[in-house]
C-alpha atoms as a PDB file:
ATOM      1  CA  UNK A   1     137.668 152.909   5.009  1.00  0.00           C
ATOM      2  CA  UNK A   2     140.199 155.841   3.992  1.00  0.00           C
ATOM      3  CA  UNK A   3     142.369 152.956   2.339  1.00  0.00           C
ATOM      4  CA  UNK A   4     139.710 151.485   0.458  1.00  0.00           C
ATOM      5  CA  UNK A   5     138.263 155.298  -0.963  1.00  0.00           C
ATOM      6  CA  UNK A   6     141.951 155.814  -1.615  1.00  0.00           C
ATOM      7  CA  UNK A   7     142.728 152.394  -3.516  1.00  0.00           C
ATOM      8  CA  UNK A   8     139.258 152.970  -5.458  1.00  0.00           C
ATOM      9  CA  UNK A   9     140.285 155.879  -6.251  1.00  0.00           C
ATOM     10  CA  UNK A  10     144.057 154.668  -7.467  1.00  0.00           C
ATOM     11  CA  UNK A  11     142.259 152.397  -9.600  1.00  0.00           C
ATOM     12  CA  UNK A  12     139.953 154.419 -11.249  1.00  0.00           C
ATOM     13  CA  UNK A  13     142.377 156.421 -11.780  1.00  0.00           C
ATOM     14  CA  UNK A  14     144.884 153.726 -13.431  1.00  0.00           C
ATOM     15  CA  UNK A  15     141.991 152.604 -15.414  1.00  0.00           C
ATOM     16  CA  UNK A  16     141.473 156.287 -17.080  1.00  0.00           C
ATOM     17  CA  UNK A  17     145.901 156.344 -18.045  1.00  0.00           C
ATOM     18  CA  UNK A  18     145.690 152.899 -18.746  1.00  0.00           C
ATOM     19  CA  UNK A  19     142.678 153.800 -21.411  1.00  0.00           C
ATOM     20  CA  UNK A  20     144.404 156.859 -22.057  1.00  0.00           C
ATOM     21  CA  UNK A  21     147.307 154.538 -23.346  1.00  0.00           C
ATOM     22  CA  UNK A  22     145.337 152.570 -25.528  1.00  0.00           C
ATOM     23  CA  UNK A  23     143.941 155.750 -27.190  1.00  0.00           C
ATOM     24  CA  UNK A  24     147.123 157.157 -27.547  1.00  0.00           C
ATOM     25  CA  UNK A  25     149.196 153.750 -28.667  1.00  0.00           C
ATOM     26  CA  UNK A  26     147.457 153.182 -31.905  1.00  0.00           C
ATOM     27  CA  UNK A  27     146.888 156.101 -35.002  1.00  0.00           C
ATOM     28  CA  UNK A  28     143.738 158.154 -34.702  1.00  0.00           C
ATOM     29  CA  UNK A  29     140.603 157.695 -36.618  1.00  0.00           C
ATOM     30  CA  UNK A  30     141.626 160.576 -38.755  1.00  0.00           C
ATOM     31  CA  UNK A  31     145.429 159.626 -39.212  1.00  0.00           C
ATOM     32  CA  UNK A  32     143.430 155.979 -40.430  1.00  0.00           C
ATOM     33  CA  UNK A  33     140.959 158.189 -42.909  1.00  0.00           C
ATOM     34  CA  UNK A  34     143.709 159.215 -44.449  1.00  0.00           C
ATOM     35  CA  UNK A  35     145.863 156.181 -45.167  1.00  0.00           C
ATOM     36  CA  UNK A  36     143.075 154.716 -45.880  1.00  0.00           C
ATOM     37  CA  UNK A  37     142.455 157.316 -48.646  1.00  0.00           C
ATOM     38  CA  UNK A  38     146.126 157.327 -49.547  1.00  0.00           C
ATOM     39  CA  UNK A  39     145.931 153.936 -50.532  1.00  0.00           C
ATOM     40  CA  UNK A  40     142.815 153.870 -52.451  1.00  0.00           C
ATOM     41  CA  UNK A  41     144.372 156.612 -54.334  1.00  0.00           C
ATOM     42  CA  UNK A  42     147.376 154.216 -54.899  1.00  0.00           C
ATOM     43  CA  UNK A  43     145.037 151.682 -55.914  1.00  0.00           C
ATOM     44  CA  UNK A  44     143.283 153.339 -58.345  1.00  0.00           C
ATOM     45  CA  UNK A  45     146.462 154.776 -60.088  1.00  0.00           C
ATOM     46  CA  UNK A  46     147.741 151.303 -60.151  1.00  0.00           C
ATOM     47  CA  UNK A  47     144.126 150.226 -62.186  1.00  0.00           C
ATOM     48  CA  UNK A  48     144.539 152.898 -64.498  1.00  0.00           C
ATOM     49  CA  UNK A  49     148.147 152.312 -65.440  1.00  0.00           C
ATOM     50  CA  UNK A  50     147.225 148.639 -66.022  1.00  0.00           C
ATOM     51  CA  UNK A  51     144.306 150.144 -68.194  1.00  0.00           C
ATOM     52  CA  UNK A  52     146.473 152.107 -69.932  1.00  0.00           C
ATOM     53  CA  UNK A  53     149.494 149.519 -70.705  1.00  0.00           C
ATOM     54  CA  UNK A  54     146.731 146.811 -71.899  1.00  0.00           C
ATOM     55  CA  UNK A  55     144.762 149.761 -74.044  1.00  0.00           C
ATOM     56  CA  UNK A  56     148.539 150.344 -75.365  1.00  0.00           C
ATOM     57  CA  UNK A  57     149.295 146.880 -76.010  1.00  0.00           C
ATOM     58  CA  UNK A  58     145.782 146.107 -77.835  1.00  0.00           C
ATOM     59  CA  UNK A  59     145.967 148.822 -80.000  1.00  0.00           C
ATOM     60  CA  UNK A  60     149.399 147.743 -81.051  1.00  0.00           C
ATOM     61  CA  UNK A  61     148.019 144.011 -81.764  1.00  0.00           C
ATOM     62  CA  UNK A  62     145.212 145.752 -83.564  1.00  0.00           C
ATOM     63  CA  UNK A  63     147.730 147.821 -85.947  1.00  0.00           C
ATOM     64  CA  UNK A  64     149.773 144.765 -86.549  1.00  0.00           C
ATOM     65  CA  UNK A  65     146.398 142.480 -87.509  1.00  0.00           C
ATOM     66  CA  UNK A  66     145.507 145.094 -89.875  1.00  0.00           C
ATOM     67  CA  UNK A  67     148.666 145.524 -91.162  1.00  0.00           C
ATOM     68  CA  UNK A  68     148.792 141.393 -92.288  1.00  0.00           C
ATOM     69  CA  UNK A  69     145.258 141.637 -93.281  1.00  0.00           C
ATOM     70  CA  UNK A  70     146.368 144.114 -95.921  1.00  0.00           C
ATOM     71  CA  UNK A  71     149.181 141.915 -96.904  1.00  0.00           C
ATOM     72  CA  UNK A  72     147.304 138.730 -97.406  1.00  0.00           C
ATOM     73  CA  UNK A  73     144.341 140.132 -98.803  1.00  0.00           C
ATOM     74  CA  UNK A  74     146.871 141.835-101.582  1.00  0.00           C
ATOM     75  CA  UNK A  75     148.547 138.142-101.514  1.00  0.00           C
ATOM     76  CA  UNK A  76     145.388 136.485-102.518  1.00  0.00           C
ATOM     77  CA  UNK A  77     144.221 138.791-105.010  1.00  0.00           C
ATOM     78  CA  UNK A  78     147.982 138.441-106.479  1.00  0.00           C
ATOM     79  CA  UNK A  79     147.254 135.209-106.610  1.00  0.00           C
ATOM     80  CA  UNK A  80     143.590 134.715-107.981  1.00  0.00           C
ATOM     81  CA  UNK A  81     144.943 137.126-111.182  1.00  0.00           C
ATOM     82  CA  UNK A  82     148.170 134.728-111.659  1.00  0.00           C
ATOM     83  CA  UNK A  83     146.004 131.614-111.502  1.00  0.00           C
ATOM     84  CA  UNK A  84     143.505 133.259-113.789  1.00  0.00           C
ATOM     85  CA  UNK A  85     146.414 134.076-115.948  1.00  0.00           C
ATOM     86  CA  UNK A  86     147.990 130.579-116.132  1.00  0.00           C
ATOM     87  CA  UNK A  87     144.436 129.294-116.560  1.00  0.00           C
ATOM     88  CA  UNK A  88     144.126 131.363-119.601  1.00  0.00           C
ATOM     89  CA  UNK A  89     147.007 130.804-121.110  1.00  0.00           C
ATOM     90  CA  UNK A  90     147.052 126.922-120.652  1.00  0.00           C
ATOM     91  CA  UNK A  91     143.460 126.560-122.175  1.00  0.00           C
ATOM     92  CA  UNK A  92     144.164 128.903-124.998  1.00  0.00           C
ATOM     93  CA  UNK A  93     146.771 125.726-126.197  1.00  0.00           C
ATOM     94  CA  UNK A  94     143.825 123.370-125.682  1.00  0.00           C
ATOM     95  CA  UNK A  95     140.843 125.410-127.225  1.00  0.00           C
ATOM     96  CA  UNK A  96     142.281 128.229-128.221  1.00  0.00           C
ATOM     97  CA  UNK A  97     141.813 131.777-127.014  1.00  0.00           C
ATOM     98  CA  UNK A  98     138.684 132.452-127.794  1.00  0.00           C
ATOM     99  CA  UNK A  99     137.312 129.837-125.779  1.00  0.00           C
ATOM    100  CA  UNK A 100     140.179 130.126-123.001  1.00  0.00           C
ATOM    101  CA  UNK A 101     138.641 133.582-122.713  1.00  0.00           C
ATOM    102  CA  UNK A 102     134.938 132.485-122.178  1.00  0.00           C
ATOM    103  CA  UNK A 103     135.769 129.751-119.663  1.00  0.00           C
ATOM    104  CA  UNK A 104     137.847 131.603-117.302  1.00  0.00           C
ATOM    105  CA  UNK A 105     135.579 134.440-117.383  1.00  0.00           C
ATOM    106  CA  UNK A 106     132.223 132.092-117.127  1.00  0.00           C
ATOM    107  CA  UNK A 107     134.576 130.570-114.029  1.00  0.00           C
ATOM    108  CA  UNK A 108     135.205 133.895-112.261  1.00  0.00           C
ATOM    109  CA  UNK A 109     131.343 135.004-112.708  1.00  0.00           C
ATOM    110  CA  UNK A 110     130.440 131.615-111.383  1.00  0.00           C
ATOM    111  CA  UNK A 111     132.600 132.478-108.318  1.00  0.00           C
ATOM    112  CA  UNK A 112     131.218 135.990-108.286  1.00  0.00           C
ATOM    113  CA  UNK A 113     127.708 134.905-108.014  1.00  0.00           C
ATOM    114  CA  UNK A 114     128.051 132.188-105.224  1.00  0.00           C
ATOM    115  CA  UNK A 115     129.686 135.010-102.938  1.00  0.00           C
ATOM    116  CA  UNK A 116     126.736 137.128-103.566  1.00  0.00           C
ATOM    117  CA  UNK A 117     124.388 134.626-102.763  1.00  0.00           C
ATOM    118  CA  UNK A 118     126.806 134.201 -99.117  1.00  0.00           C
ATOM    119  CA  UNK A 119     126.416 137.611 -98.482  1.00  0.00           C
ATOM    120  CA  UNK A 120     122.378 137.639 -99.382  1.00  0.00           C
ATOM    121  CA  UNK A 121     122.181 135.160 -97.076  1.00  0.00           C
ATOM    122  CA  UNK A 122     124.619 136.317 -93.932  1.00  0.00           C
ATOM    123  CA  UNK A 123     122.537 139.873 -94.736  1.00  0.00           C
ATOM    124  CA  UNK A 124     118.750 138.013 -94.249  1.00  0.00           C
ATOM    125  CA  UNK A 125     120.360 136.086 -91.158  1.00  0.00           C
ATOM    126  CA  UNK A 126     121.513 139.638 -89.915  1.00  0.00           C
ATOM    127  CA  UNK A 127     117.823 141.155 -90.675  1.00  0.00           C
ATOM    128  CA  UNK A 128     116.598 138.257 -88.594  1.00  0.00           C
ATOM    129  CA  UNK A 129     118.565 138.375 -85.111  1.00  0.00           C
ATOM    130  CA  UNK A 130     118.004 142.072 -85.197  1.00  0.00           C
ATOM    131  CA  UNK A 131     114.988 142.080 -85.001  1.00  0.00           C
END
């Protein structure tokens, strides 16, 4: 009976080291907390330099698409005077100036008016989805 209290006891014993081990073997909760937190901190710093290098990129797309707006808008009003121009000056030979004069200008008002009546109508379509 003395050998079987003292081999209960060996084992009990090896169970408590062997446990003991396990504990010890692999990081501790805390030790786990904190890379754990580590790399959420990495994580988030990684997010936020993405943030910032797309923020940087779009607002250098955004300068650029301004910056050609500009330039054709300047184009095409560049243009719209020339053509105006030529129109004038090829009617003129036709009618003469006085009437070159009247239709080019009747022509641009004409054009005038039909974008106004656009932008009365994008402005009522506007009033309506809002409210």
């Amino acid at each position: 009976m003395a050998d079987d209290d003292l081999d209960r006891g060996d084992r009990s014993t090896m169970g408590e080291v062997e446990q003991e081990r396990v504990r010890d073997d692999g990081p501790s909760l805390g030790e786990t907390v904190q890379r754990l937190s580590h790399a959420a901190r990495e994580s988030v710093d990684a997010e936020l330099s993405l943030v910032r290098l797309r923020a940087a990129l779009l607002g250098t797309a955004t300068k650029w698409i301004a910056v050609l707006a500009v330039i054709a808008v300047i184009t095409a009003f560049a243009m719209i005077v020339t053509l105006m121009i030529g129109a004038l000056l090829a009617l003129s030979q036709l009618w003469g100036l006085g009437w070159a004069l009247l239709a080019v200008t009747g022509v641009a008002l004409l054009a005038i008016l039909l974008c106004g009546l656009g932008i009365r109508a994008q402005v009522a379509r506007v009033k309506g989805i809002v409210r």
